[in-house]
C-alpha atoms as a PDB file:
ATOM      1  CA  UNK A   1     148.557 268.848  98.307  1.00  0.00           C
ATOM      2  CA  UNK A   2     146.235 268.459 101.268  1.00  0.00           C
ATOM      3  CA  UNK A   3     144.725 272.048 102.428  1.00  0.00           C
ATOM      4  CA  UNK A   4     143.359 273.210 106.119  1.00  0.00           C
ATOM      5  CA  UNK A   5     141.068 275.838 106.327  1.00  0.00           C
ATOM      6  CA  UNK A   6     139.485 277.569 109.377  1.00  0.00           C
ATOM      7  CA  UNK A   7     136.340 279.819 108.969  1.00  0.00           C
ATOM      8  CA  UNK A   8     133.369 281.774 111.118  1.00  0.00           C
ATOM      9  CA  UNK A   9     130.366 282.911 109.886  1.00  0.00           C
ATOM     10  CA  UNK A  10     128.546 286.380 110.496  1.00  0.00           C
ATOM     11  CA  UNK A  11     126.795 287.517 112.245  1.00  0.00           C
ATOM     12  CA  UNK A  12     127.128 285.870 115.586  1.00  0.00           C
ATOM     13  CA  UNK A  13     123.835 284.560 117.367  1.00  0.00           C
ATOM     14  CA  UNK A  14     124.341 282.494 120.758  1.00  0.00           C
ATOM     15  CA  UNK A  15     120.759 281.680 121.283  1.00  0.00           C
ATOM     16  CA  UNK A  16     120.605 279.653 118.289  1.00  0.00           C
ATOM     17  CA  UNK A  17     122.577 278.694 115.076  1.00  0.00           C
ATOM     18  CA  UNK A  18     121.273 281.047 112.098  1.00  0.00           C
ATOM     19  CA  UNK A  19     120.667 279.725 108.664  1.00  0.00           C
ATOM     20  CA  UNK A  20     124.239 281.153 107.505  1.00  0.00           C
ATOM     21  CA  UNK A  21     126.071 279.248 110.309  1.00  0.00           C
ATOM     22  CA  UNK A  22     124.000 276.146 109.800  1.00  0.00           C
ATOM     23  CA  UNK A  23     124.845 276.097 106.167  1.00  0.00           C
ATOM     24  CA  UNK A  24     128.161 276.230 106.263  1.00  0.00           C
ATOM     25  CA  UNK A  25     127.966 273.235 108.494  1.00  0.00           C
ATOM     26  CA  UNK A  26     126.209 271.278 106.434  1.00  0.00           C
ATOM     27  CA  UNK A  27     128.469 272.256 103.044  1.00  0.00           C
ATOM     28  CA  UNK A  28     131.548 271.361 105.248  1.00  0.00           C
ATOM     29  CA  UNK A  29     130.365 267.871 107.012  1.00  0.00           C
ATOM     30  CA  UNK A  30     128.673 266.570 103.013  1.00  0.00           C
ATOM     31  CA  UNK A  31     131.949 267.381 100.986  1.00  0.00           C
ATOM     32  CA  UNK A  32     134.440 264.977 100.944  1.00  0.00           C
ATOM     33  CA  UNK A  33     136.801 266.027 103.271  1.00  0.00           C
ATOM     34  CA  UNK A  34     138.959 263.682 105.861  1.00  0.00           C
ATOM     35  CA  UNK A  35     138.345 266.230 108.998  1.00  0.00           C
ATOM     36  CA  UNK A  36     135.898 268.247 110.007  1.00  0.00           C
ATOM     37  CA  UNK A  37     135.651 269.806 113.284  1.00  0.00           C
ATOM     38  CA  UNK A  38     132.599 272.500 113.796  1.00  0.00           C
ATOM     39  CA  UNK A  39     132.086 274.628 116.821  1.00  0.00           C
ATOM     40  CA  UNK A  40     130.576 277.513 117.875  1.00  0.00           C
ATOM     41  CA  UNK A  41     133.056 280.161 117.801  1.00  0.00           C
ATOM     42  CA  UNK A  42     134.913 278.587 114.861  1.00  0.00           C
ATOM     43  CA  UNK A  43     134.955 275.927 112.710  1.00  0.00           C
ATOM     44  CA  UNK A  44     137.992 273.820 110.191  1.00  0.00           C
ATOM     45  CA  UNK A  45     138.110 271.160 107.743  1.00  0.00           C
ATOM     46  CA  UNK A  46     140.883 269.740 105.948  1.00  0.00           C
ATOM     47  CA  UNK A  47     140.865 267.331 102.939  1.00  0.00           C
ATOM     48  CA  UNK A  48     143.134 267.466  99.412  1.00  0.00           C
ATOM     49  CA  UNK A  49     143.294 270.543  97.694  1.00  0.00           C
ATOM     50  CA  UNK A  50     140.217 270.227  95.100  1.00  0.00           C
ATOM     51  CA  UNK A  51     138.217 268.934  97.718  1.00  0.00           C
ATOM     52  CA  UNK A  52     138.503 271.895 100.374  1.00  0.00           C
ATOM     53  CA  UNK A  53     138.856 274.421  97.634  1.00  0.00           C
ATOM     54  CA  UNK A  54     135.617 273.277  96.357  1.00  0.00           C
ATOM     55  CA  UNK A  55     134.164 273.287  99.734  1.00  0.00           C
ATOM     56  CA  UNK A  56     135.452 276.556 100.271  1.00  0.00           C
ATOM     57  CA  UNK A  57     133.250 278.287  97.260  1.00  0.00           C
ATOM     58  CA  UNK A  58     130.219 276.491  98.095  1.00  0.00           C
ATOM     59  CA  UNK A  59     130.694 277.752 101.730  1.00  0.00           C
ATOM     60  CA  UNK A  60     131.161 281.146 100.650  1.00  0.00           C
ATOM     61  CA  UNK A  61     128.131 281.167  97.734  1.00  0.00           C
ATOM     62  CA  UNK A  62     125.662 278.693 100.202  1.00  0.00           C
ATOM     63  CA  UNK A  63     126.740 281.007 103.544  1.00  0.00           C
ATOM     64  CA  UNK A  64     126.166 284.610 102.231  1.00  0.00           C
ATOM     65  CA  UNK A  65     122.943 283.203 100.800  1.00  0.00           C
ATOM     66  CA  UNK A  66     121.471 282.795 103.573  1.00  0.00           C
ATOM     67  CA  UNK A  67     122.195 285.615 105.630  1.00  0.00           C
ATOM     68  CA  UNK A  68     125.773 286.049 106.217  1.00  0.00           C
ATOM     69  CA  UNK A  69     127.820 289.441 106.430  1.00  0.00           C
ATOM     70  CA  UNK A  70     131.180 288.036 106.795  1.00  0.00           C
ATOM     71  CA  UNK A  71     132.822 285.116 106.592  1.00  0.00           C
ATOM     72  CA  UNK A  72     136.337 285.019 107.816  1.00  0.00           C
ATOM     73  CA  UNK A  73     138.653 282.281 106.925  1.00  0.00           C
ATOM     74  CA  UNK A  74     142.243 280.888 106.576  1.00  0.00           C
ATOM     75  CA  UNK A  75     143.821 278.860 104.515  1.00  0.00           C
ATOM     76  CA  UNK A  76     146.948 276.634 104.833  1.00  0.00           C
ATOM     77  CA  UNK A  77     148.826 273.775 103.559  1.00  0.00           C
ATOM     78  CA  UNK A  78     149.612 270.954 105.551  1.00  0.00           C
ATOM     79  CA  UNK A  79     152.348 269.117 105.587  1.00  0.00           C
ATOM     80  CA  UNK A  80     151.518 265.099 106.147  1.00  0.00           C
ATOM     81  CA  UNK A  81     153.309 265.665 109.203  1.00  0.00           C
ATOM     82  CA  UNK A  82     151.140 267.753 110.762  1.00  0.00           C
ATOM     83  CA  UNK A  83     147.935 265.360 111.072  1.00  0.00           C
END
């Protein structure tokens, strides 16, 4: 099963990245996921199941660690047809 998830991290600074947002940058472009794509107002990776599921608790653990108060994200399976 190959997984797509879509996340932000809070809160928002525009002036600079804060620690939370560049942490959950850095968990997402080091796991071992085929696509990453990481922006400023929103962010997704997707990769097989284990993979992004494993990302996904890192983010969460590594990303309220350092400062964030909410991390929003989505979750969906993709069908091969859809990359």
């Amino acid at each position: 099963m190959r997984l797509r998830v879509e996340f932000t991290t809070e809160p928002f600074d525009l002036d600079q990245a804060p620690a939370h947002a560049v942490v959950a940058r850095e968990v997402v472009e080091g796991a071992d996921l085929d696509a990453v794509d990481v922006g400023p107002f929103g962010n997704t990776a997707e990769g097989g199941a284990d993979a992004v599921l494993a990302a996904v608790d890192a983010l969460l653990r590594r990303s309220l660690a350092a400062g964030a108060t909410r991390v929003s994200l989505q979750v969906n399976v993709v069908e091969e047809d859809d990359r």
